[in-house]
Protein backbone atom coordinates (compact mmCIF):
# COMPACT_ATOMS: atom_id res chain seq x y z
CA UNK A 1 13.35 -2.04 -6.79
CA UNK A 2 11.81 -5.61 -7.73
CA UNK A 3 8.42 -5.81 -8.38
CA UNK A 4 5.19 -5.58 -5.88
CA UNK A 5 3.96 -8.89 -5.25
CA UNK A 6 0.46 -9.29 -3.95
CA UNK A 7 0.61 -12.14 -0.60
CA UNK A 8 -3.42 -12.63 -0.72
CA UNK A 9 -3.62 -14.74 2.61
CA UNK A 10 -1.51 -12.83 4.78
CA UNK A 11 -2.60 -9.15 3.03
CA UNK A 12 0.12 -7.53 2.33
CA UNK A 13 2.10 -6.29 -0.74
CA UNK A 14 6.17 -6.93 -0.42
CA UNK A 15 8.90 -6.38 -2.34
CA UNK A 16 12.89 -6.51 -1.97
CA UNK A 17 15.65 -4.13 -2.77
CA UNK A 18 19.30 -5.09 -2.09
CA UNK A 19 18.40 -8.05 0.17
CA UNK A 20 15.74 -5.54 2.53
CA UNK A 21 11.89 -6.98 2.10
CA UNK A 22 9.80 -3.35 2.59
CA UNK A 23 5.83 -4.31 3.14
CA UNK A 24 2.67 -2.94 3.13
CA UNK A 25 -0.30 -4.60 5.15
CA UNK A 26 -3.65 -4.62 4.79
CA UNK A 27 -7.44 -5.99 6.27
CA UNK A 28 -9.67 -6.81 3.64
CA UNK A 29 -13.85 -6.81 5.02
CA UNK A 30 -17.01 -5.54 4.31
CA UNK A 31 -15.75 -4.27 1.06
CA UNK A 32 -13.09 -2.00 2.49
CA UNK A 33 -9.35 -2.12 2.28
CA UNK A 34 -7.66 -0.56 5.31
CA UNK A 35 -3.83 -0.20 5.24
CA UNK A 36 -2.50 -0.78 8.34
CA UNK A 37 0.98 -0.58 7.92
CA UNK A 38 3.47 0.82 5.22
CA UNK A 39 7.06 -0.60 6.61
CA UNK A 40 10.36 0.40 4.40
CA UNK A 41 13.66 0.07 6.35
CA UNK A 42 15.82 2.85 6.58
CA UNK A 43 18.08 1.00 4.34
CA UNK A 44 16.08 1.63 1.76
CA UNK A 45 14.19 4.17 2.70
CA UNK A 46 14.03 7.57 0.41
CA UNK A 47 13.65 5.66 -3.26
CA UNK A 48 9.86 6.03 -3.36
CA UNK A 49 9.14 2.57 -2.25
CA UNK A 50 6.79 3.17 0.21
CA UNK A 51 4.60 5.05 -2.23
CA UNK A 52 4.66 2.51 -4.91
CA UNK A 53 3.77 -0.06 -2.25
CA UNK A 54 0.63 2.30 -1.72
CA UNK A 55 0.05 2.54 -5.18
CA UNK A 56 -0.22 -1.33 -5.87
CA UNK A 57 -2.62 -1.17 -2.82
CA UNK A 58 -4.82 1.20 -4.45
CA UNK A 59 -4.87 -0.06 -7.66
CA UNK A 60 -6.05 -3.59 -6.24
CA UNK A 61 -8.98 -1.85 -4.50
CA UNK A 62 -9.28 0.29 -7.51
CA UNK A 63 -10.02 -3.18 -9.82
CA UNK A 64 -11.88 -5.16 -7.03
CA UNK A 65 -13.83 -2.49 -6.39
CA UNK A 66 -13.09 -1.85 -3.13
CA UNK A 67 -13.19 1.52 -0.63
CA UNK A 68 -9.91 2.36 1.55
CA UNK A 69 -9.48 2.90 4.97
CA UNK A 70 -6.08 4.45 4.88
CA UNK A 71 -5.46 3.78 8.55
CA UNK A 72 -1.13 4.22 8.24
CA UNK A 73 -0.80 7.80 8.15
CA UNK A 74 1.76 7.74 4.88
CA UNK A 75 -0.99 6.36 3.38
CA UNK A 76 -3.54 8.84 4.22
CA UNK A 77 -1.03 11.41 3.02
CA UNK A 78 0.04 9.87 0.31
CA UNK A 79 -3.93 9.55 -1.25
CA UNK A 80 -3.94 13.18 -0.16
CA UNK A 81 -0.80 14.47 -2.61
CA UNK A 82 -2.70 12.10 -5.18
CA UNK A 83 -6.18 13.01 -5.84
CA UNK A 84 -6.58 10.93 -8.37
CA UNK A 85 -6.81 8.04 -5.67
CA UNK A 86 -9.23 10.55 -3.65
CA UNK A 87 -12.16 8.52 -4.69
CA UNK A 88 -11.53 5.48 -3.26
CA UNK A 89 -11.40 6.69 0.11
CA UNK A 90 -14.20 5.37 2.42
């Protein structure tokens, strides 16, 4: 997998593996992040990219200091198997 860029003005973190982009998308407000969307296509599916696209999500609320809103249910799960990331949930 490349690495997780951060797209600021259209929130959302991308990244590319063997020419498929895989995104997650965000709403930034009121000092919540809500994910929206985690989007990996099945040709790429089953490598763990949709997690690490969560991670990189979390750790950017993490350091702004931000709550989530994980509205995509992967990412409600994934915070879930991850309780370490159980404390930023709004």
């Amino acid at each position: 997998m490349s690495e997780i860029l951060h797209e600021v003005p259209e929130q959302r973190f991308v990244t590319q593996a063997e020419g498929h982009a895989a995104h997650l998308d965000y709403v930034e407000d009121d000092g919540r992040l809500t994910i929206t969307h985690t989007i990996v296509p099945r040709e790429i599916g089953g490598r763990g990219i949709a997690g690490e696209l969560v991670r990189a999500a979390l750790d950017y609320a993490r350091g702004a200091g931000l709550k989530v809103v994980p509205q995509c249910s992967y990412a409600d799960v994934w915070m879930r198997r991850h309780p370490e990331f159980e404390a930023l949930r709004a």
